[in-house]
Protein backbone atom coordinates (compact mmCIF):
# COMPACT_ATOMS: atom_id res chain seq x y z
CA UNK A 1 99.69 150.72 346.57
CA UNK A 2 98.56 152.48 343.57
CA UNK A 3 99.19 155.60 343.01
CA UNK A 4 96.74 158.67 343.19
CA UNK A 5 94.99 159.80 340.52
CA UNK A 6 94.55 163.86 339.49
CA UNK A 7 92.70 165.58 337.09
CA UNK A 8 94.70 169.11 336.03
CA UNK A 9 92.38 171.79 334.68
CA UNK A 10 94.13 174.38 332.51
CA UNK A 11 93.47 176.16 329.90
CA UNK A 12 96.25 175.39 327.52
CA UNK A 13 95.37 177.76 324.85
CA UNK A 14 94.69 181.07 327.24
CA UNK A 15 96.72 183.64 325.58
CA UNK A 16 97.95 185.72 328.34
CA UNK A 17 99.45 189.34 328.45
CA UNK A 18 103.19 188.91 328.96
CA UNK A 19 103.09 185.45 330.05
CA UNK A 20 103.04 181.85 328.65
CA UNK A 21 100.59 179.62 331.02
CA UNK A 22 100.64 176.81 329.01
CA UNK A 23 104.51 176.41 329.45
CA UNK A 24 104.25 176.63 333.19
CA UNK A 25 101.68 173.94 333.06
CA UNK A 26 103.70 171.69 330.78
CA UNK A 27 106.56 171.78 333.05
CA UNK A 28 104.82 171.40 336.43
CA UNK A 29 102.46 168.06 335.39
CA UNK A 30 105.76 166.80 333.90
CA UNK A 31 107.04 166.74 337.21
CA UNK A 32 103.66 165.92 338.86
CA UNK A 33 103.26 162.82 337.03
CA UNK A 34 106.88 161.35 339.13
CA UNK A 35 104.03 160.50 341.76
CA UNK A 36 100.58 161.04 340.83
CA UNK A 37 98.91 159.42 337.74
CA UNK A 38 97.37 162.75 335.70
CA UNK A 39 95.39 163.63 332.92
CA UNK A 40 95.16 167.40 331.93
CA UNK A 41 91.07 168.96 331.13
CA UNK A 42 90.10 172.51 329.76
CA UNK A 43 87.55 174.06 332.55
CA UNK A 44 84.65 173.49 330.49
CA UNK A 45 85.08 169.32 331.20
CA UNK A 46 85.83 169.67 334.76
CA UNK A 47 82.57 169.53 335.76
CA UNK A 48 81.73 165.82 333.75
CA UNK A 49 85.48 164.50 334.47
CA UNK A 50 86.00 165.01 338.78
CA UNK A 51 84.38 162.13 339.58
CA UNK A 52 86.68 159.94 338.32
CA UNK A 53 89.32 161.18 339.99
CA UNK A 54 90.87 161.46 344.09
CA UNK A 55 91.71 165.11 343.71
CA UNK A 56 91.22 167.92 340.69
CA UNK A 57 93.47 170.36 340.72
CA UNK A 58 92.68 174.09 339.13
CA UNK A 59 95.93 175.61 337.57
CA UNK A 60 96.52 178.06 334.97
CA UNK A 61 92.62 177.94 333.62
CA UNK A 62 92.16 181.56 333.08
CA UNK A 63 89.36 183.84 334.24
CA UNK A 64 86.51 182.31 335.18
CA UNK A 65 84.79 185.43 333.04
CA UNK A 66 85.13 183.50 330.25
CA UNK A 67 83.09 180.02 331.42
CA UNK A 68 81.52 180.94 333.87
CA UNK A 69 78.16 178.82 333.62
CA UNK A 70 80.94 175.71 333.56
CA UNK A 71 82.48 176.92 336.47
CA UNK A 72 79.71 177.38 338.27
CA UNK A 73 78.70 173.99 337.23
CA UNK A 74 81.54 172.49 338.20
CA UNK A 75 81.92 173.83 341.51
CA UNK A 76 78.43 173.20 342.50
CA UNK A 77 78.92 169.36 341.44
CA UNK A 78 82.18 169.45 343.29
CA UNK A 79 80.49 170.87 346.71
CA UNK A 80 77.26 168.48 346.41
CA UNK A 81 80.33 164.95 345.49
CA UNK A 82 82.64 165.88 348.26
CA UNK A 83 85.20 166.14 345.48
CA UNK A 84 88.62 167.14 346.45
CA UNK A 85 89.54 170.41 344.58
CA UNK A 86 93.02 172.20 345.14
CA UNK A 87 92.70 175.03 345.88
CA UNK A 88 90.14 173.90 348.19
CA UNK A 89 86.51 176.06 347.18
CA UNK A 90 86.57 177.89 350.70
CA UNK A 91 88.34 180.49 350.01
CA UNK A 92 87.41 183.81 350.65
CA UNK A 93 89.57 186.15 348.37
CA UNK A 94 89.82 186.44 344.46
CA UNK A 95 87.94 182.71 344.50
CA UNK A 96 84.73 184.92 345.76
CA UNK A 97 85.26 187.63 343.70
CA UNK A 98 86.60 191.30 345.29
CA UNK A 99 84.55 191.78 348.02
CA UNK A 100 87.23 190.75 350.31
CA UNK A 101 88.91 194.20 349.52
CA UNK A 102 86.47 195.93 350.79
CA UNK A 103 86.15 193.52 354.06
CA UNK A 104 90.04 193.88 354.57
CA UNK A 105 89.47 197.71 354.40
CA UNK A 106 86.74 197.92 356.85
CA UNK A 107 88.98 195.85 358.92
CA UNK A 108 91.91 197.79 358.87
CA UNK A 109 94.37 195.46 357.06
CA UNK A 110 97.17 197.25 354.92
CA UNK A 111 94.93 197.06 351.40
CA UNK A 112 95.00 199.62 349.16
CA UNK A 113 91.73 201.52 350.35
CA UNK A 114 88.76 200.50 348.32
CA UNK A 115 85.25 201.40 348.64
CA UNK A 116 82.07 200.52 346.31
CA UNK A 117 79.39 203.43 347.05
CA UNK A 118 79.63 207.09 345.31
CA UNK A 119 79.02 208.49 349.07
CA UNK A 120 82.03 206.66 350.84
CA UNK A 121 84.28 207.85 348.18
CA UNK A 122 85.82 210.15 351.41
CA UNK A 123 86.88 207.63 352.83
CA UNK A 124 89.22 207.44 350.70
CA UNK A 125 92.63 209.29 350.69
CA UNK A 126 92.43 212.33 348.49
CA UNK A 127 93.56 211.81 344.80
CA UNK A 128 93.13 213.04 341.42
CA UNK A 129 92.98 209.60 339.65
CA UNK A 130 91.03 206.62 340.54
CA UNK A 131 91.14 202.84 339.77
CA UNK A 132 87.56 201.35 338.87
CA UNK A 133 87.73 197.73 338.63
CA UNK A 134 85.03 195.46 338.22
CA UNK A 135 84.00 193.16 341.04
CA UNK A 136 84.06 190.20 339.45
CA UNK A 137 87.24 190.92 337.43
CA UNK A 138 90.35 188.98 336.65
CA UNK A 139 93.47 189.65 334.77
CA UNK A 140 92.72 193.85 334.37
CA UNK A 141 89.77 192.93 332.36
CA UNK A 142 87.62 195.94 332.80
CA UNK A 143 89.72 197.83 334.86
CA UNK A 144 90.01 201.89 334.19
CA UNK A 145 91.81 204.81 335.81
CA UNK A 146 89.52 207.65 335.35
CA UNK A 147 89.72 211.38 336.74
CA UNK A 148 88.62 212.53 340.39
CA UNK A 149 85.83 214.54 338.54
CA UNK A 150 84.20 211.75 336.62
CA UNK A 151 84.10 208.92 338.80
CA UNK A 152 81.03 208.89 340.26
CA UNK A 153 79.48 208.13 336.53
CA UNK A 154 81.25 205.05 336.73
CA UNK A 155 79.84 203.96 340.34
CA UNK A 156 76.83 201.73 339.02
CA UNK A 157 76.98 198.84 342.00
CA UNK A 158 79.09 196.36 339.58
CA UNK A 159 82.73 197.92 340.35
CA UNK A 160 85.05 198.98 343.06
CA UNK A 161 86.98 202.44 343.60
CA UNK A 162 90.38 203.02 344.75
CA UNK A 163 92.84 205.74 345.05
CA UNK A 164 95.30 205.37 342.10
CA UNK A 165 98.51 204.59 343.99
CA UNK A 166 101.60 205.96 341.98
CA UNK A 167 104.09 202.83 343.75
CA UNK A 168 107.24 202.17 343.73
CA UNK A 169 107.14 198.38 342.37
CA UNK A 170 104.94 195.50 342.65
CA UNK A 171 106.02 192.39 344.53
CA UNK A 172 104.43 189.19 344.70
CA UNK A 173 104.63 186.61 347.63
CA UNK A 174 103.93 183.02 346.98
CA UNK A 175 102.95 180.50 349.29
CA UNK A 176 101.87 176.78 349.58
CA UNK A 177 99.89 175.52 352.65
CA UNK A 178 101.09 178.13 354.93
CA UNK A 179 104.52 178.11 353.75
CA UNK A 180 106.21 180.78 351.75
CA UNK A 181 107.97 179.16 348.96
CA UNK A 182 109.69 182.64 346.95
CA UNK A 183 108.88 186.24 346.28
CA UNK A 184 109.27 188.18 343.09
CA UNK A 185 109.30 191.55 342.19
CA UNK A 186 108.80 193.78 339.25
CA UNK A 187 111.69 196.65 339.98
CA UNK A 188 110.14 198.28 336.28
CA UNK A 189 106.40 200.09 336.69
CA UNK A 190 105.23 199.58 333.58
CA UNK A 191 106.75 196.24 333.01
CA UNK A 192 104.35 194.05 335.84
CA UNK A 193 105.52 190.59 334.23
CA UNK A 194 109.49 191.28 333.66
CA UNK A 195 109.93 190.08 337.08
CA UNK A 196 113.21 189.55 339.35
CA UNK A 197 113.93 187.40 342.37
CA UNK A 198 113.32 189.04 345.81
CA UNK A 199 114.68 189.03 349.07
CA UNK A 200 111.76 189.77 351.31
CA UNK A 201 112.34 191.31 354.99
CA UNK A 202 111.26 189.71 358.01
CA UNK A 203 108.29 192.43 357.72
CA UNK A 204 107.56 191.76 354.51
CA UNK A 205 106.75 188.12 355.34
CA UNK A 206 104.84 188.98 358.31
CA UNK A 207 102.50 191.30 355.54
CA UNK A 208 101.84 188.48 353.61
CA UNK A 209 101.30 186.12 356.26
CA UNK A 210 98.52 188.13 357.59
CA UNK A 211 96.36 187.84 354.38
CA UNK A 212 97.29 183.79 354.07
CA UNK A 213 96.07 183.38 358.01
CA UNK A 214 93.12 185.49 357.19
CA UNK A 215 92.09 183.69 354.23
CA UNK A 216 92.36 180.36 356.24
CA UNK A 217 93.27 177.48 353.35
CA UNK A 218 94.61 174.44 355.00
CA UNK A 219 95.87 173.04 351.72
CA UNK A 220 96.85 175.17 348.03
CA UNK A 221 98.81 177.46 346.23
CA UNK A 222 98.28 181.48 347.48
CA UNK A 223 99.84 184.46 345.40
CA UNK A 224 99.77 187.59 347.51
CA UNK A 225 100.21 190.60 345.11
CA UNK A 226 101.13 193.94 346.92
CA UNK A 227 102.78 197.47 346.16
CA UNK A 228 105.28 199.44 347.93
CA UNK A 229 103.82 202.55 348.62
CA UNK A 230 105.46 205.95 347.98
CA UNK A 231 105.87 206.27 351.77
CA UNK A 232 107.80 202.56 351.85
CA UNK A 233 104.29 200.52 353.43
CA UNK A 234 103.20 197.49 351.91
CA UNK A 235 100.11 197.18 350.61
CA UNK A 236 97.91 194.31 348.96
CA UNK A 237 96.61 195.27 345.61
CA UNK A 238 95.15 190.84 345.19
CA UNK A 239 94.54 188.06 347.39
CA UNK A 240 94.69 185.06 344.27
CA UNK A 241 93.69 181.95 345.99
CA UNK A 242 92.09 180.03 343.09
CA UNK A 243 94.24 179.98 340.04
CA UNK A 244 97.40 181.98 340.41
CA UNK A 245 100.11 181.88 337.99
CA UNK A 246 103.32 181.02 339.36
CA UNK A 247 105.87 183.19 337.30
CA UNK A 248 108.57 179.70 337.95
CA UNK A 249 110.25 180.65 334.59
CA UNK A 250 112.03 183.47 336.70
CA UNK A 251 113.02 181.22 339.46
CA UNK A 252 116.39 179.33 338.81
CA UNK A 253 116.49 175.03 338.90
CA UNK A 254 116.58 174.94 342.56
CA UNK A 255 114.12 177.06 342.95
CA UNK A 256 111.80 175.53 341.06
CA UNK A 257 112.59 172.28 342.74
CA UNK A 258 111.95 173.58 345.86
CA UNK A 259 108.66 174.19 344.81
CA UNK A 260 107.72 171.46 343.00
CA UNK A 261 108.84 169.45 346.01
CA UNK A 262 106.66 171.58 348.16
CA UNK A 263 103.57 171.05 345.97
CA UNK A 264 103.84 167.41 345.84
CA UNK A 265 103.67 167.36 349.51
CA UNK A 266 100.67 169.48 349.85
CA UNK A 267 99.10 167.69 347.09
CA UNK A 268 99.81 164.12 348.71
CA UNK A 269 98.18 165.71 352.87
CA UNK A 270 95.71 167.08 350.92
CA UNK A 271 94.62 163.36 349.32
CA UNK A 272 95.02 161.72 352.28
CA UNK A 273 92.86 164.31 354.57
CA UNK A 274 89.24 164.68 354.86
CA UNK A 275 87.84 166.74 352.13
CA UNK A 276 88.17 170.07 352.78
C-alpha cells in the first residue's frame, strides 16, 4: 500500500530566544520520513500546498503574528477542503488566542488569575506588579510587567492582566493524544529554556490532565506550561495546542524515541480517522 503522504510546515529560519527550532525539526522529519513520505513548507505556502497532501502537519512555524493573513488563509482553505491538519484547528487554547485564560478563570481552574477590564482588576489577588500581555501574543512578544499604580493606562481592550507571580520554577508537561509523553522543568528563574528532566507527582499529572480533557483534541501534540506557586500549587501560565516546541534536545535517546514512536502513532489514527 503506499505510504501516506505529509506536508510539515516550519519555519526553518525562525530565530528563537534560547532555542534552535530548526534543529528539532530536522531531527523529528528525519525520523518521520521511516513511514510517511514528507516534504517540509514555510507557513506562507501552506495554504497553496495542503491539497496535495493526506495530512499537514504545523510544527515549529513560529507566531502566527508574523503571517498572519497566510494563516488565516490557510486555515480557512483547510476548514472549507476537509484537510487534515495536526494539531487538528478545534482547539480552544493558544490556537484561539488567550481568551481561554480568562474562561479557565471564570471557571475556577488552577490558572494564574487573569482578567481583561480596568474594573475587575479586584478580582485579582492583591499585588504590586502586574503582567500585561497581549491577547493575541506568542513567544513574550508584547508582554510587560508594569507597577500596581500604572496599569490601568495599559488596559485598552487588546491585552490581559495578571498578578505578577514571583514562582518557584516553571515546568512544562507534554502530551500526545491524551497521553503524557515527559515533563521538563526549568529549576533556574531567569533561565526559562535551560531546562531539566522532571519527575512529575501523581498530582501533577492530574493538573495537566485537566487542561488536555478541557481542551478536548482527539489527535496532536499539547504543551501545558505551568508555575509552582510560592505556596507549592500548580498553576497554568499556557495552554499551547497549535505549535509547541518540544524542548527533545533535553530528553536523552530513549526518550526521544519514546516520543517519536508516540507521534507516529497519532499521526498514522489521525490519517486513517475521519477528519477532525
Amino acid at each position: 500500500m503506499p505510504r501516506p503522504t505529509l506536508l510539515y510546515v516550519t519555519d526553518l529560519a525562525y530565530q528563537a530566544r534560547g532555542r534552535r527550532y530548526c534543529d528539532e525539526d530536522i531531527f523529528l522529519t528525519s525520523r518521520l520520513r521511516e513511514d510517511f513520505d514528507l516534504a517540509l513548507c514555510h507557513p506562507r505556502d501552506a495554504a497553496a500546498l495542503a491539497d496535495g497532501f493526506a495530512g499537514v502537519v504545523v510544527r515549529n512555524s513560529g507566531p502566527v503574528l508574523a503571517y498572519q493573513e497566510a494563516y488565516d488563509a490557510f486555515r480557512e482553505r483547510a476548514l472549507r477542503n476537509g484537510t487534515r491538519v495536526y494539531n487538528p484547528l478545534s482547539g480552544r487554547a493558544d490556537m484561539a488566542g488567550k481568551q481561554y485564560l480568562l474562561d479557565l478563570t471564570a471557571a475556577g481552574y488552577p490558572v494564574i488569575p487573569t482578567v481583561d477590564r480596568a474594573e475587575d482588576l479586584h478580582r485579582l489577588p492583591a499585588t504590586d506588579r502586574y503582567v500585561v500581555k497581549p491577547r493575541l501574543g506568542a513567544d513574550s512578544i508584547g508582554l510587560r510587567i508594569v507597577p500596581a499604580d500604572e496599569v490601568r493606562d495599559h488596559i485598552d481592550g487588546h491585552v490581559l492582566v495578571q498578578p505578577c507571580v514571583d514562582f518557584v520554577y516553571e515546568v512544562s508537561f507534554y502530551f500526545v493524544d491524551h497521553d503524557f509523553q515527559y515533563a521538563l522543568y526549568a529549576p533556574h528563574t531567569d533561565r526559562r529554556w535551560a531546562l531539566e528532566p522532571y519527575r512529575p507527582t501523581p498530582e501533577d499529572l492530574e493538573f495537566a490532565r485537566r487542561f488536555i480533557h478541557w481542551n478536548a483534541l482527539g489527535h496532536g501534540i499539547q504543551r501545558v506550561d505551568a508555575c509552582r506557586a510560592p505556596d507549592g500549587a500548580l498553576l497554568l501560565v499556557e495552554l499551547e495546542d497549535l505549535n509547541p516546541y518540544l524542548s527533545l534536545d533535553a530528553l536523552d535517546d530513549k526518550g526521544r524515541d519514546a516520543f517519536v514512536a508516540a507521534m507516529k502513532a497519532s499521526l498514522h489514527g489521525f490519517l486513517g480517522s475521519p477528519s477532525s
